[in-house]
Protein backbone atom coordinates (compact mmCIF):
# COMPACT_ATOMS: atom_id res chain seq x y z
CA UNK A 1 -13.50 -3.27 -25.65
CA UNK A 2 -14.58 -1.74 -22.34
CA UNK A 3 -13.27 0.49 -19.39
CA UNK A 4 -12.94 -1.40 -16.36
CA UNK A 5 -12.87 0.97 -12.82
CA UNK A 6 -10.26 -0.35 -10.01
CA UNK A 7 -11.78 1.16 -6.71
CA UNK A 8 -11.11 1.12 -3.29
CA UNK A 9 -10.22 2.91 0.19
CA UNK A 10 -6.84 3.83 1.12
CA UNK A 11 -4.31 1.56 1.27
CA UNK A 12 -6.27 -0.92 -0.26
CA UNK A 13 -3.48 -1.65 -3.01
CA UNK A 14 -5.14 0.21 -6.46
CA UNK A 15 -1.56 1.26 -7.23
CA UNK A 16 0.03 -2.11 -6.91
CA UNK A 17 -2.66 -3.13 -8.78
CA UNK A 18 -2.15 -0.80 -11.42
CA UNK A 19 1.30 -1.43 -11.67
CA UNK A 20 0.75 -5.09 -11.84
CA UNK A 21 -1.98 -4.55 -15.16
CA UNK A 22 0.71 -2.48 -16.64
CA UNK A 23 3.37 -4.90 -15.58
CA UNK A 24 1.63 -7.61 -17.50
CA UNK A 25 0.81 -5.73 -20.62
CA UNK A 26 -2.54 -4.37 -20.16
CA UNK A 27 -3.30 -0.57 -20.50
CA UNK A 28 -4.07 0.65 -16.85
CA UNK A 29 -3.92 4.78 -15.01
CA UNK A 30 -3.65 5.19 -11.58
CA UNK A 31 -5.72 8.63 -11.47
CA UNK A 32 -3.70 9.69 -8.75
CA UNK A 33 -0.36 9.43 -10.37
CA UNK A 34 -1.48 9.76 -14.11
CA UNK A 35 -3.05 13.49 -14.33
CA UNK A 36 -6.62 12.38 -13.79
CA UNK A 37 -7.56 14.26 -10.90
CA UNK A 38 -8.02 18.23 -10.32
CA UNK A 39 -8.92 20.46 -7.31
CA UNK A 40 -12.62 21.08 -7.10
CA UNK A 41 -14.74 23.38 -5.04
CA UNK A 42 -16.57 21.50 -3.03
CA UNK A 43 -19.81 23.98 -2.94
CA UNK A 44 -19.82 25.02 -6.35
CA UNK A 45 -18.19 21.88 -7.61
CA UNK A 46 -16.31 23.87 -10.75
CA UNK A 47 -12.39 23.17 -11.35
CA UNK A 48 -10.15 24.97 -8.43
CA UNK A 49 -7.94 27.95 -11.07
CA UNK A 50 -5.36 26.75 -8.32
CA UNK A 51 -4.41 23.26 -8.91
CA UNK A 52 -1.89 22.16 -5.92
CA UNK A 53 -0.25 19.49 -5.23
CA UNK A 54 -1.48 17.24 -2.46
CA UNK A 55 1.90 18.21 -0.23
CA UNK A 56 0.36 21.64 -1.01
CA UNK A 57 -2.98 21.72 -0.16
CA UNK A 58 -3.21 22.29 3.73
CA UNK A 59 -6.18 20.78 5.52
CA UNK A 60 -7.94 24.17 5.18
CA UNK A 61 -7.21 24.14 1.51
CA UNK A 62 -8.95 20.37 1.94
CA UNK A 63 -11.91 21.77 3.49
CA UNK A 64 -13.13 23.84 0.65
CA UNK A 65 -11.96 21.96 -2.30
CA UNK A 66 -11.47 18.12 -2.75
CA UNK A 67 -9.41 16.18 -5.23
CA UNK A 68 -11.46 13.95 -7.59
CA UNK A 69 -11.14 12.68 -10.94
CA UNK A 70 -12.13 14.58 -14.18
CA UNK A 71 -15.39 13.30 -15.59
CA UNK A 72 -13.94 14.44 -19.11
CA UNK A 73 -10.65 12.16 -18.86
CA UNK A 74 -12.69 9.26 -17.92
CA UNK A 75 -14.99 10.01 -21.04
CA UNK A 76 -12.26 10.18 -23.39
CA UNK A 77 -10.61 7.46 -22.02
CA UNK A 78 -13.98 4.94 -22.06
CA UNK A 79 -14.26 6.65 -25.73
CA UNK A 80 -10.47 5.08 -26.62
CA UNK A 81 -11.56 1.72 -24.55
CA UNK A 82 -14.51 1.61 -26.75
CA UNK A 83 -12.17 0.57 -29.83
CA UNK A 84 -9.66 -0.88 -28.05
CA UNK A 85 -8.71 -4.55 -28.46
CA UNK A 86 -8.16 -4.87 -25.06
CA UNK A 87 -9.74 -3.64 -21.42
CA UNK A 88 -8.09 -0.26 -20.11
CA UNK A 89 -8.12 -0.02 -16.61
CA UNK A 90 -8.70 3.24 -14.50
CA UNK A 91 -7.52 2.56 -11.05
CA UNK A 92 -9.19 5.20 -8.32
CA UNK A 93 -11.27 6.30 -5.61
CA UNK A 94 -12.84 9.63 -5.95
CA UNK A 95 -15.87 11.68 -4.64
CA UNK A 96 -18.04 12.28 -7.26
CA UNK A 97 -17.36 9.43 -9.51
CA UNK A 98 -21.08 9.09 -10.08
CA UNK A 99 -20.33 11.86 -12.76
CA UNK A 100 -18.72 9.47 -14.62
CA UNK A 101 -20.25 5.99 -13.42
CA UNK A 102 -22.18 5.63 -16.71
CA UNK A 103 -18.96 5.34 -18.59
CA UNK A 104 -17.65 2.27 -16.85
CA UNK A 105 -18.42 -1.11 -18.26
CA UNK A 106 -17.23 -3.05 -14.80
CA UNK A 107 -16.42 -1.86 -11.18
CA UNK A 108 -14.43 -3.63 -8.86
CA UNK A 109 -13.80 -2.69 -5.22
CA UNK A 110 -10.65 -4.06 -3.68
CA UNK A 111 -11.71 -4.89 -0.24
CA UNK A 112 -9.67 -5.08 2.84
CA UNK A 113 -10.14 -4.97 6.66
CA UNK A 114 -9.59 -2.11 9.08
CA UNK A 115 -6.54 -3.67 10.06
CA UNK A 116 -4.33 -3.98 6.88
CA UNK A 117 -5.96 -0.42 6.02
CA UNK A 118 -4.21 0.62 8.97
CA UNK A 119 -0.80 -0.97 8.57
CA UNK A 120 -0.90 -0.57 4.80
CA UNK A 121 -1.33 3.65 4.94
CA UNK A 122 1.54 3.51 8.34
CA UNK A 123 3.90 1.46 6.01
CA UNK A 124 3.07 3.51 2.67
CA UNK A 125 6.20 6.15 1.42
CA UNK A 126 4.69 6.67 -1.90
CA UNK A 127 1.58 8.37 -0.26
CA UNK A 128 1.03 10.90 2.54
CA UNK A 129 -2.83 10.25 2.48
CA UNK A 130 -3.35 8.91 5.61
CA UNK A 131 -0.69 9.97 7.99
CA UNK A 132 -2.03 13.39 9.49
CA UNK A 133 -4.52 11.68 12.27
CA UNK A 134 -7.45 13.79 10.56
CA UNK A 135 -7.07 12.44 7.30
CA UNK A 136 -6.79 7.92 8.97
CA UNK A 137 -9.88 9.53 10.76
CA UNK A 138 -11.52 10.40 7.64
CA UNK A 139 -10.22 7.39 6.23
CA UNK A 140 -11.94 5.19 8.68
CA UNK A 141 -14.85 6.31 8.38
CA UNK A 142 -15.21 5.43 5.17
CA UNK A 143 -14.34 2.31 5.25
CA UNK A 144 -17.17 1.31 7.51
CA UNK A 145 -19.65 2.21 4.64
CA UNK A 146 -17.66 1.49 1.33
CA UNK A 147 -18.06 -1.97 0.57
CA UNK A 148 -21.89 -2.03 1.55
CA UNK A 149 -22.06 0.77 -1.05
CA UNK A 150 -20.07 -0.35 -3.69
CA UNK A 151 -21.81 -3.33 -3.82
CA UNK A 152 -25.10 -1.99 -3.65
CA UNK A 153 -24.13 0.51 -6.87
CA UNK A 154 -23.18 -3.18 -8.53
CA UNK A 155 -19.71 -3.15 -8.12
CA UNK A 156 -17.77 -6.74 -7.39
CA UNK A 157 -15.64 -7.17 -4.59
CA UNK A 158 -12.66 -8.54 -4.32
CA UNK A 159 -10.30 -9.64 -0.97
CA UNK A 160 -7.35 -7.43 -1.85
CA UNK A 161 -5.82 -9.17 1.39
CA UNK A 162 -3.95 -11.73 -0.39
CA UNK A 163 -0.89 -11.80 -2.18
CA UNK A 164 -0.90 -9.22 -5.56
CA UNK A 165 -0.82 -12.14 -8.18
CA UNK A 166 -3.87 -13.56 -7.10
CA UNK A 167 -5.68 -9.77 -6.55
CA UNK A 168 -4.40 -9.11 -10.10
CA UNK A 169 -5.47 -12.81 -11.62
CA UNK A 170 -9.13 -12.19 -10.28
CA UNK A 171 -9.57 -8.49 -11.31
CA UNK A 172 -8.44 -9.98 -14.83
CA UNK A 173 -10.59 -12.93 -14.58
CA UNK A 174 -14.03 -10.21 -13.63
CA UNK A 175 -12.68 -7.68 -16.85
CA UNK A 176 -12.57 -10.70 -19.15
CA UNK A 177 -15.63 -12.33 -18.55
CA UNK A 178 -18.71 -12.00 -20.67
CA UNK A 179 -21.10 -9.47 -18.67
């Protein structure tokens, strides 16, 4: 049917979301948690031979390689959606992903203010991203331009502020609708 990609900052709930998909029967990935991603240099942009995990890689690793999604999962996984019954969702946020933006059939950003990003990464335990000053920093910055962006590339946004059920029922209601 078609490969629907679950996007947003930080703390913005793709994992809840994800669980929530799988939860109610639908085939979903969180990329961070589901093998998806892989160190990449971020000059020459070819696959790091050493593939750490994030505990691992100390901000100096970060600073010459970054940890995105493989364009070749996401192409054999929109190749499986493509005769699927069913949506599969790939919940993510990556750099790069225009690598593999072709593949997608819909985009949704889950969209949330600065201050549940905040409280959201403080109160995470399933997820260091965020703690280290540097890395909120880098986080916040982001967040300024991502929706604006998103949008502009055609993605839909959703307010990922309220309660899961209803963040879930609307990402559902976008998948299943006729484009």
């Amino acid at each position: 049917m078609s490969l629907i990609y679950v996007t947003g900052i930080s703390g913005a709930g793709k994992s809840a979301v994800c669980d929530e998909l799988t939860a109610r029967g639908y085939e979903a990935y969180d990329a961070d948690r589901d093998g998806f991603k892989s160190w990449y240099d971020r000059t020459t942009d070819e696959r790091a031979a050493d593939q750490r995990r994030w505990s691992d890689a100390t901000v100096e690793w970060r600073g010459t390689f970054w940890l995105k999604v493989d364009p070749e999962k996401v192409e054999a996984l929109a190749e499986r959606a493509r005769s699927h019954g069913r949506p599969i969702f790939l919940c993510a946020t990556t750099p790069g992903e225009d690598a593999f933006w072709h593949l997608l059939d819909k985009v949704i950003q889950l969209s949330i203010g600065e201050a549940t990003l905040r409280r959201r990464i403080a109160a995470r335990i399933d997820n260091d991203f965020g703690k280290d000053p540097a890395d909120l920093e880098e986080i916040l910055g982001w967040h300024a331009t991502t929706d604006e962006s998103m949008r502009s590339f055609g993605a839909t946004l959703i307010d990922a502020e309220r309660p899961l059920d209803e963040v879930v029922d609307d990402v559902l209601r976008i998948a299943l609708e006729e484009s």
